[in-house]
Protein backbone atom coordinates (compact mmCIF):
# COMPACT_ATOMS: atom_id res chain seq x y z
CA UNK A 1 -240.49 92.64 64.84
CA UNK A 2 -237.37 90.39 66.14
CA UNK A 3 -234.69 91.46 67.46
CA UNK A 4 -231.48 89.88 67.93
CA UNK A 5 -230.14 89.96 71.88
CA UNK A 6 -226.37 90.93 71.94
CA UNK A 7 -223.94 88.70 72.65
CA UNK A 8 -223.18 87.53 76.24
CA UNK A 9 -220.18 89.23 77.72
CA UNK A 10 -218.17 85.84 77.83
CA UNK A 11 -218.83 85.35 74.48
CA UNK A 12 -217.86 88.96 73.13
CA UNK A 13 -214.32 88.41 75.48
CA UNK A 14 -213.64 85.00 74.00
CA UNK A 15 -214.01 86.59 70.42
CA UNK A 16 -211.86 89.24 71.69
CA UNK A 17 -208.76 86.79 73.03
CA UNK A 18 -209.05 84.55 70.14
CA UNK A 19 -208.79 87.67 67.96
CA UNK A 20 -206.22 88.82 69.39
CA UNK A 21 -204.00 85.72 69.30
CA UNK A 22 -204.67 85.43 65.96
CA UNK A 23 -203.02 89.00 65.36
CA UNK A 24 -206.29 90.54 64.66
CA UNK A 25 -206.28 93.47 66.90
CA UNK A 26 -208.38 95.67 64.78
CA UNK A 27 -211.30 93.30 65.58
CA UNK A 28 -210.15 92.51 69.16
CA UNK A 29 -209.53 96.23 70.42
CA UNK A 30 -213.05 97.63 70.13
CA UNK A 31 -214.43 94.48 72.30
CA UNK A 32 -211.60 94.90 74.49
CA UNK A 33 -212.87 98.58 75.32
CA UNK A 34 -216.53 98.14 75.41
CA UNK A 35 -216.07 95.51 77.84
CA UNK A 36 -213.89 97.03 79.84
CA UNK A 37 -215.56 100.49 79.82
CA UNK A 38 -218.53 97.86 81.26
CA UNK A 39 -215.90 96.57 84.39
CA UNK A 40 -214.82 93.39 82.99
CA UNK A 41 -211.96 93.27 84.63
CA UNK A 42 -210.52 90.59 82.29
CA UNK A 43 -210.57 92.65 79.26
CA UNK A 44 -209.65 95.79 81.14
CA UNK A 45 -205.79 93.52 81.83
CA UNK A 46 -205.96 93.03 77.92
CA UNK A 47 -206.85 96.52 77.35
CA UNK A 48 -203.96 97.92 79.87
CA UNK A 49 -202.10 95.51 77.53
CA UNK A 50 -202.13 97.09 74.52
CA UNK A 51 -201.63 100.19 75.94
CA UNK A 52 -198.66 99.38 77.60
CA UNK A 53 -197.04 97.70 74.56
CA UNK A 54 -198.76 100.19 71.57
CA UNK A 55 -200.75 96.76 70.44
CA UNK A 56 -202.24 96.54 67.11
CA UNK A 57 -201.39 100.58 66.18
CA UNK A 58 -202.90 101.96 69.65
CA UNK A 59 -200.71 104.87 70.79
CA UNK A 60 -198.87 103.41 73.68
CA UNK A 61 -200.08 104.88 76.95
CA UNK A 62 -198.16 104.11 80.40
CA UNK A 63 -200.56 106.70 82.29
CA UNK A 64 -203.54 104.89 80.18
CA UNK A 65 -202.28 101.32 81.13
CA UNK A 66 -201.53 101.46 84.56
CA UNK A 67 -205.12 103.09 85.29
CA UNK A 68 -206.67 100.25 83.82
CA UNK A 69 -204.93 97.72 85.32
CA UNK A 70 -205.41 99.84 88.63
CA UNK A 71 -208.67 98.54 87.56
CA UNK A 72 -208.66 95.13 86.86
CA UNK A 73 -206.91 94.26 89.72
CA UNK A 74 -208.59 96.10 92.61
CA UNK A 75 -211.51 93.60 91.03
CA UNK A 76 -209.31 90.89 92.11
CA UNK A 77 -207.15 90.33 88.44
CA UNK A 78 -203.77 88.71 89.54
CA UNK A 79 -202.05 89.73 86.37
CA UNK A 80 -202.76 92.79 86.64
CA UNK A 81 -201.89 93.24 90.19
CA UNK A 82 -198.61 92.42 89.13
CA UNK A 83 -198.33 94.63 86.26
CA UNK A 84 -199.21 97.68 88.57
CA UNK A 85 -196.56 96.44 91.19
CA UNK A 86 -193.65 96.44 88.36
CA UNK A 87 -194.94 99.69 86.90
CA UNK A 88 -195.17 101.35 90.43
CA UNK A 89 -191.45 99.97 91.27
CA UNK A 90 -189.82 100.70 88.10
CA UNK A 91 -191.94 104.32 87.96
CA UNK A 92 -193.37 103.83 84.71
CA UNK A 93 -196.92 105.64 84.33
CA UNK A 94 -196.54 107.35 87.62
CA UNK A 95 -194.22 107.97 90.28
CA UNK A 96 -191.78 105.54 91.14
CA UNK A 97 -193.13 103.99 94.06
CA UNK A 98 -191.02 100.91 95.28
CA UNK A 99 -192.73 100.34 98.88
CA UNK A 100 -196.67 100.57 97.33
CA UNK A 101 -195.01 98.48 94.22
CA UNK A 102 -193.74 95.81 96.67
CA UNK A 103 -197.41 95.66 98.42
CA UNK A 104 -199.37 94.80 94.70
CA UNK A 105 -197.04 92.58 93.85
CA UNK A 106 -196.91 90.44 97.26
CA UNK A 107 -200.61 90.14 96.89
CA UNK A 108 -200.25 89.03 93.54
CA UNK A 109 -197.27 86.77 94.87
CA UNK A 110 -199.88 85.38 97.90
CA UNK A 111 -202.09 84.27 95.05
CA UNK A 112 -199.33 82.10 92.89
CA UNK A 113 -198.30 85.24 90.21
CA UNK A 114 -195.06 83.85 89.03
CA UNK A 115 -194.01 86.89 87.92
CA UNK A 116 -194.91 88.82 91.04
CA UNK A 117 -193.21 86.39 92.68
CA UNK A 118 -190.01 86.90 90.70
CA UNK A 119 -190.04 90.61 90.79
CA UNK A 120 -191.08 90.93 94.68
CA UNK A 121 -188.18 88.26 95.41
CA UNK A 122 -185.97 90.80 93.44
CA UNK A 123 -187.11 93.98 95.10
CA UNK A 124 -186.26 91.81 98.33
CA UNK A 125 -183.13 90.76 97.66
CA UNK A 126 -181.31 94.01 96.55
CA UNK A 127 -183.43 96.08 99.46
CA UNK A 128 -184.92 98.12 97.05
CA UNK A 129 -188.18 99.82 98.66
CA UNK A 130 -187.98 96.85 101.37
CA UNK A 131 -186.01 95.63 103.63
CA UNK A 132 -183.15 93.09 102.38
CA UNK A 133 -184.88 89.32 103.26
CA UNK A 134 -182.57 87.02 101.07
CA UNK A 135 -185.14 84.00 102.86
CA UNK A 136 -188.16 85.12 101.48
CA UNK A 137 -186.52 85.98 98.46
CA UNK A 138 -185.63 82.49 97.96
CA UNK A 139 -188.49 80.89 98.97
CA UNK A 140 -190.44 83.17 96.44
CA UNK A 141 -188.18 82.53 93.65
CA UNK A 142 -188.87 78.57 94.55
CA UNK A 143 -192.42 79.41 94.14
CA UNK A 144 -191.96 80.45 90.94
CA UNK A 145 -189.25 78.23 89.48
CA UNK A 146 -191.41 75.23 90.38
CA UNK A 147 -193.96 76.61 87.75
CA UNK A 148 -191.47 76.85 85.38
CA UNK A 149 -190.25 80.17 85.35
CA UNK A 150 -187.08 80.15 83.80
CA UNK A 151 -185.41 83.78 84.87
CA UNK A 152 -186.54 82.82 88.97
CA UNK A 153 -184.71 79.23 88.33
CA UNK A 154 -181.77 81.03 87.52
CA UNK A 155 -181.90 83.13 90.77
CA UNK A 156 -182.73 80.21 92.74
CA UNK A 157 -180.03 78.43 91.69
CA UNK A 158 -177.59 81.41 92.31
CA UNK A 159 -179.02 81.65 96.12
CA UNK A 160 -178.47 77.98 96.83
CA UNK A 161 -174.43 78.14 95.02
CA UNK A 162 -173.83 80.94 97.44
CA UNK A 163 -175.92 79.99 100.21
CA UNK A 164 -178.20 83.35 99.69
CA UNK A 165 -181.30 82.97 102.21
CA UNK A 166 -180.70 79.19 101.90
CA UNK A 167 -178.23 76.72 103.47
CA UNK A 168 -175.05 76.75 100.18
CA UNK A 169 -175.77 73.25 98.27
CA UNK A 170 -174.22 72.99 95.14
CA UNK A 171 -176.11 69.64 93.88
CA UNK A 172 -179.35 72.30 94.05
CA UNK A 173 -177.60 74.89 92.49
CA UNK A 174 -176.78 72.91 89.86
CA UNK A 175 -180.14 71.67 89.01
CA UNK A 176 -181.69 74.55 89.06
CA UNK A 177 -179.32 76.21 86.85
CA UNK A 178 -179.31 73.31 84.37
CA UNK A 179 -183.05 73.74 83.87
CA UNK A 180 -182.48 77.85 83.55
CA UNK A 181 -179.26 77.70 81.42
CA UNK A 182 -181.60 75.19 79.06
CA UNK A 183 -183.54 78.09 78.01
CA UNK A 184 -180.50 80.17 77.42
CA UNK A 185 -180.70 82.57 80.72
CA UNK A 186 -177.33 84.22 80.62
CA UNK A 187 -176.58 84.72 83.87
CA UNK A 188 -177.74 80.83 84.64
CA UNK A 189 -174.60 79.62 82.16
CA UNK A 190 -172.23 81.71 83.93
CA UNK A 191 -173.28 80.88 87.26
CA UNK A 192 -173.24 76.80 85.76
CA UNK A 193 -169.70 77.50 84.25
CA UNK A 194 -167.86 78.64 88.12
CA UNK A 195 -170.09 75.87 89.86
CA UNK A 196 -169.07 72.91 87.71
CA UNK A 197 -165.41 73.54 87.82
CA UNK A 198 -165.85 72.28 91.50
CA UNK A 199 -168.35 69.89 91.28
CA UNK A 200 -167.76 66.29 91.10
CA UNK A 201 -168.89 63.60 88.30
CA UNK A 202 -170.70 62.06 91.57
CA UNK A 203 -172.57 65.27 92.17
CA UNK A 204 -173.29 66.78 88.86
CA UNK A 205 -174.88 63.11 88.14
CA UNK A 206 -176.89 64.02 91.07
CA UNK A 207 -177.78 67.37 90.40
CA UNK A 208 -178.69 66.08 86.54
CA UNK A 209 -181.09 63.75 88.66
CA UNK A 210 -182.54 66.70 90.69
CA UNK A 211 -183.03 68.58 87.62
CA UNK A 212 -184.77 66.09 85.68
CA UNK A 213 -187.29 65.40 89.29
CA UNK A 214 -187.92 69.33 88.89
CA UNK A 215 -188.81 69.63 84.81
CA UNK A 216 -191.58 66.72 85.87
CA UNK A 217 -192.96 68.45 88.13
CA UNK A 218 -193.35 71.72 86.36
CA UNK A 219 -197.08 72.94 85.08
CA UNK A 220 -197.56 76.59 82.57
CA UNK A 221 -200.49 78.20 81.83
CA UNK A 222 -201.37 81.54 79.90
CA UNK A 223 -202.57 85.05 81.05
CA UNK A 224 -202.84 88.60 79.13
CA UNK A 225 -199.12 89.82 78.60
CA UNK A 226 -197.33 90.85 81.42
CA UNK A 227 -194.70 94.14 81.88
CA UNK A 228 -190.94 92.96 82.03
CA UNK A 229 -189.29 91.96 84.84
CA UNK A 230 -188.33 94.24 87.25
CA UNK A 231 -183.76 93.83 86.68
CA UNK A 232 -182.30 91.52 89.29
């Protein structure tokens, strides 16, 4: 009698993914959990997912997500690192737990997260569960702006108008405003509003220049979905 072998995990995840970006999440849930129930620590970040947002009908779970992205990323999932670093910090699923929250997300950060970049540069510049370091602030939210990242462009650009963990330069400041305020990041436009009033047709020419250097630099790829941001 023949049998049919099963599907190879790789396959049985890329059905999953595709299903779910094609909104079928009845089809894509069940994979999700076998797999991850099995340790693939991919589809355990897409099954902390729909947890965490109530995906596709599943009862939304903040205990039930951050366990399995405690998961995935102790097997080395970025994402996911950086989901349990802005759960721990914001206390959502457990304890709120700023200090351990800063420690996921700089590993995440170490390993190009924009996101834990972003939310470790925020943590870092208000003090909150870490000291205040307004230079490694900046030089994460650089990290992450230069990928694209429209929210840490906006806070880059803020550091460099008030000379925040960076020497003040307004031509800077303006670029990277230009490219967040494109995107319609609110607190880029006001920021872009006070700097221009001082700027001069000389520098904003400049600073368009800058900006334009940036965008053609930038690169975006995609990942399972992330949690917000932790507030700046």
């Amino acid at each position: 009698m023949n049998t049919v072998a099963p599907a190879p995990a790789e396959d049985e995840l890329a059905l999953a993914i595709a299903s779910f970006k094609s909104g079928d999440y009845p089809t894509a849930f069940p994979f999700f959990s076998a797999l991850a129930e099995a340790g693939n620590m991919e589809a355990q970040a897409w099954l902390g997912s729909f947890y965490a947002n109530g995906t596709g009908g599943v009862a939304p779970s903040l205990p039930k997500a951050l366990a399995w992205y405690i998961r995935a990323a102790g097997q080395g999932h970025v994402q996911a690192a950086t989901n349990v670093g802005a759960m721990l910090a914001m206390g959502q699923g457990a304890r709120q737990d700023r200090a351990e929250g800063a420690k996921w997300l700089a590993q995440a950060a170490e390993r190009g997260d924009p996101m834990a970049q972003y939310n470790l540069a925020t943590l870092l510049s208000k003090g909150d569960g870490v000291p205040v370091d307004n230079k490694r602030a900046a030089d994460l939210y650089r990290r992450a702006a230069e990928t694209g990242h429209f929210p840490s462009q906006a806070r880059l650009g803020y550091f460099y108008a008030n000379g925040l963990g960076v020497e003040k330069n307004r031509i800077a400041a303006f670029a990277w405003l230009s490219l967040a305020a494109r995107h319609g990041i609110g607190i880029a436009l006001t920021a872009l509003e006070s700097l221009v009033a001082d700027m001069s047709g000389e520098e904003k020419k400049r600073g368009l220049g800058l900006a334009q250097k940036f965008q053609s630099q930038m690169a975006s790829g995609t990942a399972p979905p992330t949690i917000n941001p932790i507030p700046g």
